[in-house]
PDB file of N, CA and C in Angstrom:
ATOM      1  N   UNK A   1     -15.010  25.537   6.514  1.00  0.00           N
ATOM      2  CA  UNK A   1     -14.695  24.225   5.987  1.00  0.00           C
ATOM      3  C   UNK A   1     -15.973  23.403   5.984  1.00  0.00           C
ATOM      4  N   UNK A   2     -16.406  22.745   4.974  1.00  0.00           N
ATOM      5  CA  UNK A   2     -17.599  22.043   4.858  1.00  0.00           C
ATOM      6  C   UNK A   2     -16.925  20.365   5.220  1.00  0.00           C
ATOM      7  N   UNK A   3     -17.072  19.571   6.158  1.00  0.00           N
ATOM      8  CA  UNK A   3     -16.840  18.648   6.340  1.00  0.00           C
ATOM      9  C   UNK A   3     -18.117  17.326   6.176  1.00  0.00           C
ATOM     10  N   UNK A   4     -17.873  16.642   5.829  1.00  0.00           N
ATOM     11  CA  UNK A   4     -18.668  15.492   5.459  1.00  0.00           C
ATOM     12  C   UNK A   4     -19.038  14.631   6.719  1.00  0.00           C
ATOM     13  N   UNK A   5     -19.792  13.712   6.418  1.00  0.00           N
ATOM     14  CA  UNK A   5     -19.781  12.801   7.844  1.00  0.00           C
ATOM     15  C   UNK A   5     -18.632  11.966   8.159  1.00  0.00           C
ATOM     16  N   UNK A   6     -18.117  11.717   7.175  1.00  0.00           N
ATOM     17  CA  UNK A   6     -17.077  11.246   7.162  1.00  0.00           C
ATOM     18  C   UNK A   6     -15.639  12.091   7.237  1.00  0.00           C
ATOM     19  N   UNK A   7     -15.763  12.911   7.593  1.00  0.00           N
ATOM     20  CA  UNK A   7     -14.581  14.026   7.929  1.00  0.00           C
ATOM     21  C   UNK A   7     -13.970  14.340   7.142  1.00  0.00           C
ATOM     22  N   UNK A   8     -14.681  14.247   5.904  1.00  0.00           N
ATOM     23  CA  UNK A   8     -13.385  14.980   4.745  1.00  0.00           C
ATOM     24  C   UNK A   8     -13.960  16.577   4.190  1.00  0.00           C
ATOM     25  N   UNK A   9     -13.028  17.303   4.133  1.00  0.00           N
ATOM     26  CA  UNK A   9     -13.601  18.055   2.925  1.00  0.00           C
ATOM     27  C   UNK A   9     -13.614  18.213   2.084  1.00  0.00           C
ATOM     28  N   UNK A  10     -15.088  18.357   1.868  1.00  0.00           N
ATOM     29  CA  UNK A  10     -15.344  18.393   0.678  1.00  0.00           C
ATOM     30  C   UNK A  10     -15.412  19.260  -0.155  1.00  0.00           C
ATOM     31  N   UNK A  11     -15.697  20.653   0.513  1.00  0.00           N
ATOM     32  CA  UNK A  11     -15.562  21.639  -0.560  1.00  0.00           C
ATOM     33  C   UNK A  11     -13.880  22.121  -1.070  1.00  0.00           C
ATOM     34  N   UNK A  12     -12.918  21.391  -0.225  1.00  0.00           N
ATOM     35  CA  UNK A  12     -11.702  21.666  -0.688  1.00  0.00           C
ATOM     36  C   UNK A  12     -11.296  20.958  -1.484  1.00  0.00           C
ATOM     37  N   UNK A  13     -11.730  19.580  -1.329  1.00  0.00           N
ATOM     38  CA  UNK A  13     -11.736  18.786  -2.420  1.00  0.00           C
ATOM     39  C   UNK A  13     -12.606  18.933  -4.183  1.00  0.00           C
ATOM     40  N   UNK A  14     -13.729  19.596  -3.853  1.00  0.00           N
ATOM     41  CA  UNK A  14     -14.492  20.079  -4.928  1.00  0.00           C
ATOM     42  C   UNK A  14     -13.861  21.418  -5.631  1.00  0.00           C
ATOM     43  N   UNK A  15     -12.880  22.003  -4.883  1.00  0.00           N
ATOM     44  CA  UNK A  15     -11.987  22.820  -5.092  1.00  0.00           C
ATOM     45  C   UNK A  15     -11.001  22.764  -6.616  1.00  0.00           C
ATOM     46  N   UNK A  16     -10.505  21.286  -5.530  1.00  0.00           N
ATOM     47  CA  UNK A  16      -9.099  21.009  -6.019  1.00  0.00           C
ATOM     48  C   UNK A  16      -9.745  19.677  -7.727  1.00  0.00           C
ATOM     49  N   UNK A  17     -10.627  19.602  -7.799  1.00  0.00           N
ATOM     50  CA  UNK A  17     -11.152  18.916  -8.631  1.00  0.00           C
ATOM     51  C   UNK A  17     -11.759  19.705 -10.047  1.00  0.00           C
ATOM     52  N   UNK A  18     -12.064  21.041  -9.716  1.00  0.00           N
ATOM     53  CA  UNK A  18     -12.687  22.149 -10.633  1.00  0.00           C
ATOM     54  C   UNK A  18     -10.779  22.592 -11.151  1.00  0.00           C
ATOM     55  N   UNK A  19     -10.021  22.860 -10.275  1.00  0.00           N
ATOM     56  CA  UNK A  19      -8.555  22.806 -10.792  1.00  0.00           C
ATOM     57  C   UNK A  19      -8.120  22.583 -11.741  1.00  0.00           C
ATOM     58  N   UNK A  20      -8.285  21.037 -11.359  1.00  0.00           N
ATOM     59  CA  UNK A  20      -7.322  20.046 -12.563  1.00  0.00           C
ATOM     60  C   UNK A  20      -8.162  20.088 -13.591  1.00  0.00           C
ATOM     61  N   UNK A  21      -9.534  20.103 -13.276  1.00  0.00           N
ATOM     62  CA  UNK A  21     -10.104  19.860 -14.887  1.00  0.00           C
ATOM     63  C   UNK A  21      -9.764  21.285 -15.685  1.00  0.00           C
ATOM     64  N   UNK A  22      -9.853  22.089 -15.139  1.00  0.00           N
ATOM     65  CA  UNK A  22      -9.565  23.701 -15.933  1.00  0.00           C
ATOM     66  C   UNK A  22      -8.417  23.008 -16.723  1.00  0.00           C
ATOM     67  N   UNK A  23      -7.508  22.598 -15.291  1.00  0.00           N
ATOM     68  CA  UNK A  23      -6.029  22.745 -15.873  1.00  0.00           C
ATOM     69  C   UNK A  23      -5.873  21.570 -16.966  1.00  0.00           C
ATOM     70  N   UNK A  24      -6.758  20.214 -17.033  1.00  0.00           N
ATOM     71  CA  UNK A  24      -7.034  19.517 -18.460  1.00  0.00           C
ATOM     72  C   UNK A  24      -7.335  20.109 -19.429  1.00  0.00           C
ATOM     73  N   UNK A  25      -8.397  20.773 -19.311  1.00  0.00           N
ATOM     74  CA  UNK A  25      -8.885  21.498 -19.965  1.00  0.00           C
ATOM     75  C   UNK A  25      -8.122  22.637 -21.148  1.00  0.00           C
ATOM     76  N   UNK A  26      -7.234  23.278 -20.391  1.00  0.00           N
ATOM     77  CA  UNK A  26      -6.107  24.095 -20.966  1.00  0.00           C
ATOM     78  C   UNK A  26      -4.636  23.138 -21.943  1.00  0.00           C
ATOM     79  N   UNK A  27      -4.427  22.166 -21.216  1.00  0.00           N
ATOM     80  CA  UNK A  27      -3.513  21.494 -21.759  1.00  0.00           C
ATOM     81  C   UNK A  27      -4.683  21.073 -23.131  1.00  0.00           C
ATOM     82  N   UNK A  28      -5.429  20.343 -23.045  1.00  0.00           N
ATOM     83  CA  UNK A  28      -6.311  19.661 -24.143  1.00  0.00           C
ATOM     84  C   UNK A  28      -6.181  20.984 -25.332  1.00  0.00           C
ATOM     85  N   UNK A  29      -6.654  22.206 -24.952  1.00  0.00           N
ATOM     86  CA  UNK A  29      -6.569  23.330 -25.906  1.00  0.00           C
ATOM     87  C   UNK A  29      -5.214  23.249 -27.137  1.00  0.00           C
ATOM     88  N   UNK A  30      -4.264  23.199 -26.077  1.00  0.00           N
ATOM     89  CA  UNK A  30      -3.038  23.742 -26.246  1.00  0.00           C
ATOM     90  C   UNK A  30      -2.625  22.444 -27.394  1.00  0.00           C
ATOM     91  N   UNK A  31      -2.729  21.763 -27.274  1.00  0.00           N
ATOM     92  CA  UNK A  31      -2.352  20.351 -27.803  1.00  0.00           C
ATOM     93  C   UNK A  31      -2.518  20.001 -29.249  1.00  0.00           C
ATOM     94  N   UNK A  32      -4.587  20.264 -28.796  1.00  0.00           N
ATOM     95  CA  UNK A  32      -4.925  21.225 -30.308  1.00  0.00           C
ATOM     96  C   UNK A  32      -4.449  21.657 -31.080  1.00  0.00           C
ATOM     97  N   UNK A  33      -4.255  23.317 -30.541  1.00  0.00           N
ATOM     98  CA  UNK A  33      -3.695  24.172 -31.038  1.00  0.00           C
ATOM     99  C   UNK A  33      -2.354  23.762 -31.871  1.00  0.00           C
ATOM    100  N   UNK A  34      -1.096  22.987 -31.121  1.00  0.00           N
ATOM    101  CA  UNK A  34       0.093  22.942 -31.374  1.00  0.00           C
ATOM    102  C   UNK A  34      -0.194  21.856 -32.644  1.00  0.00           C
ATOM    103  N   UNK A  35      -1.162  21.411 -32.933  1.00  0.00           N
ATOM    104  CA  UNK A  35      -1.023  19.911 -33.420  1.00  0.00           C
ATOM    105  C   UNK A  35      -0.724  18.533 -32.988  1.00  0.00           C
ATOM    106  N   UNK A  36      -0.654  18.744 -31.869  1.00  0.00           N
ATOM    107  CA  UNK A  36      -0.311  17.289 -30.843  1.00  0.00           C
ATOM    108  C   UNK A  36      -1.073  16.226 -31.290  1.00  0.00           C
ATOM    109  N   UNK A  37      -2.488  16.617 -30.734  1.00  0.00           N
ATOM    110  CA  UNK A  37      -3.408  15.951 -31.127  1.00  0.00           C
ATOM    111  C   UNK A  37      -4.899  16.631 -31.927  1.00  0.00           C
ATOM    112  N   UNK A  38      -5.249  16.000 -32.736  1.00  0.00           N
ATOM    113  CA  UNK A  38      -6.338  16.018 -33.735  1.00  0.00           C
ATOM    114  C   UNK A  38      -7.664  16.165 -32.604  1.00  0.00           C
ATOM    115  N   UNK A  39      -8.526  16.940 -33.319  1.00  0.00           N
ATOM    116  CA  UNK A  39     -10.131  16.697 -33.108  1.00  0.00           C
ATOM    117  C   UNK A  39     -10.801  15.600 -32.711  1.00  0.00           C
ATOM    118  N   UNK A  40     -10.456  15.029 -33.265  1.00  0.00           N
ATOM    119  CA  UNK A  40     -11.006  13.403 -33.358  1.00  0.00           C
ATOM    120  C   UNK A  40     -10.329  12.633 -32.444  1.00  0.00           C
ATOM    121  N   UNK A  41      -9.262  12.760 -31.904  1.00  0.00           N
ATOM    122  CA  UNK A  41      -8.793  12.270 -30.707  1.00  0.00           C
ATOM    123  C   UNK A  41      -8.648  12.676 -29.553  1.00  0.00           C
ATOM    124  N   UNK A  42      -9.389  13.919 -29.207  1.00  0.00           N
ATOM    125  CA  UNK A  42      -9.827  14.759 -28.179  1.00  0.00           C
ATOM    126  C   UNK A  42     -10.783  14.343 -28.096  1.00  0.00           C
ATOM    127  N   UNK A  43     -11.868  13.756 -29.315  1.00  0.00           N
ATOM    128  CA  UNK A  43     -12.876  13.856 -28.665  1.00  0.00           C
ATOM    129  C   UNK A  43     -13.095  12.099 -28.181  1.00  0.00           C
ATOM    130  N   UNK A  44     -12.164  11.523 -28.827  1.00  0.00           N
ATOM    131  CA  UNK A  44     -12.105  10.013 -27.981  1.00  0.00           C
ATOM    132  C   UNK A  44     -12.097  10.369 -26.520  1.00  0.00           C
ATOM    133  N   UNK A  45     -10.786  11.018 -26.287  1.00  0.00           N
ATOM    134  CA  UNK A  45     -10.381  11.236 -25.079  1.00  0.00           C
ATOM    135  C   UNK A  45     -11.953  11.935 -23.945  1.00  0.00           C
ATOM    136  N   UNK A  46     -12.758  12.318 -24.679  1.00  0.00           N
ATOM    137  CA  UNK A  46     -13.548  13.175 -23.690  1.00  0.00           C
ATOM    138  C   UNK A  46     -14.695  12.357 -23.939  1.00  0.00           C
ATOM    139  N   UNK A  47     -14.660  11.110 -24.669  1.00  0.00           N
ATOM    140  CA  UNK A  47     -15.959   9.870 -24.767  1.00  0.00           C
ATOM    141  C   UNK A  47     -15.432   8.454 -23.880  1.00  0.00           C
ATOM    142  N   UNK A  48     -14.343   8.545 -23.509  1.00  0.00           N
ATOM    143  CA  UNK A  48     -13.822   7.986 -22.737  1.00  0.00           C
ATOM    144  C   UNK A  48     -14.339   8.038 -20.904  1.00  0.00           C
ATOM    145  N   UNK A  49     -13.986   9.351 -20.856  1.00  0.00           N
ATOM    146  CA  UNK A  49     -13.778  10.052 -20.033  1.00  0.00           C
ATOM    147  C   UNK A  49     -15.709  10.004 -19.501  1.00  0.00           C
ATOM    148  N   UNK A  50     -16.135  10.598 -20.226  1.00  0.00           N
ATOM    149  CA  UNK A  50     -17.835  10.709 -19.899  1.00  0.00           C
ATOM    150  C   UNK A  50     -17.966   9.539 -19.346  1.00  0.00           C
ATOM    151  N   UNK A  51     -17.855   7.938 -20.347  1.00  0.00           N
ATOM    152  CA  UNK A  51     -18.023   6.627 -20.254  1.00  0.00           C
ATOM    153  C   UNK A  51     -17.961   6.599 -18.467  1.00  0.00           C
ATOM    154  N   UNK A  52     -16.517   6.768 -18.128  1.00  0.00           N
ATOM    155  CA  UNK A  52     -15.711   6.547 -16.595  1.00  0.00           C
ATOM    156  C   UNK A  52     -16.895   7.338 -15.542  1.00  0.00           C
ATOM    157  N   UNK A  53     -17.244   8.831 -16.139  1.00  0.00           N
ATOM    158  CA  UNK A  53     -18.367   9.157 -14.798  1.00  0.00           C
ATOM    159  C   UNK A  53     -19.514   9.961 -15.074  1.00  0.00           C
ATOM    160  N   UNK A  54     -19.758   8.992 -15.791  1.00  0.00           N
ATOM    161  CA  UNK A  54     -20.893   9.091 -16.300  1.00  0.00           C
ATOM    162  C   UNK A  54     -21.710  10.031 -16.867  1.00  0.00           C
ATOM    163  N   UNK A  55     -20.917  11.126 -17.453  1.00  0.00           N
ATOM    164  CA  UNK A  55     -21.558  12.408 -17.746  1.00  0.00           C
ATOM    165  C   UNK A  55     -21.597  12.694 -19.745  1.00  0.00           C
ATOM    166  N   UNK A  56     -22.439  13.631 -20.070  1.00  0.00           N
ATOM    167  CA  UNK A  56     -22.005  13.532 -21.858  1.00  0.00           C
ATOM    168  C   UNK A  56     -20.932  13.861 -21.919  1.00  0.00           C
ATOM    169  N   UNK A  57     -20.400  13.734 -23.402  1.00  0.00           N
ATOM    170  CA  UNK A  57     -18.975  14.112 -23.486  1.00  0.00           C
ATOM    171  C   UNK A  57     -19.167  15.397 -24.102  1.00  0.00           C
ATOM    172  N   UNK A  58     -18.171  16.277 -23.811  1.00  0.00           N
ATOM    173  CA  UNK A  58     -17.853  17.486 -24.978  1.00  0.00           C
ATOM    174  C   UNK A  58     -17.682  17.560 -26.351  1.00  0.00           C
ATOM    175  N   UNK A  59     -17.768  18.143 -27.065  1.00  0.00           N
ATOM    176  CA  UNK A  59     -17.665  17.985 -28.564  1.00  0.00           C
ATOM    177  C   UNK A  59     -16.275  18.867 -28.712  1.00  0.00           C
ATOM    178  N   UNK A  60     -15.450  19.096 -29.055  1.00  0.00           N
ATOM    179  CA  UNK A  60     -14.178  19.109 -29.558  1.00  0.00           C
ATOM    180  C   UNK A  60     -14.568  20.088 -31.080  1.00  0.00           C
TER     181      UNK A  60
END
């Protein structure tokens, strides 16, 4: 267990964070795919998203 100074962990938490994004990640596909949502509003969603932490966005 990698614990922080602050007593959390973190690598379980870095865990559980690589997770959900897969598991975004897969739904976002699927959504696509089905027609849910358009290109162009995936890729709002992932210019949004960059904006919040600070990283580039994906291209869609």
């Amino acid at each position: 267990m990698d614990v922080n100074g602050e007593g959390q962990d973190t690598a379980s938490e870095r865990g559980e964070v690589h997770f959900l994004a897969a598991l975004v990640d897969e739904l976002m596909r699927a959504m696509l795919a089905s027609g849910v949502m358009t290109k162009a509003q995936l890729n709002e969603v992932e210019q949004a998203v960059a904006q919040r932490v600070g990283s580039p966005p994906r291209a869609w």
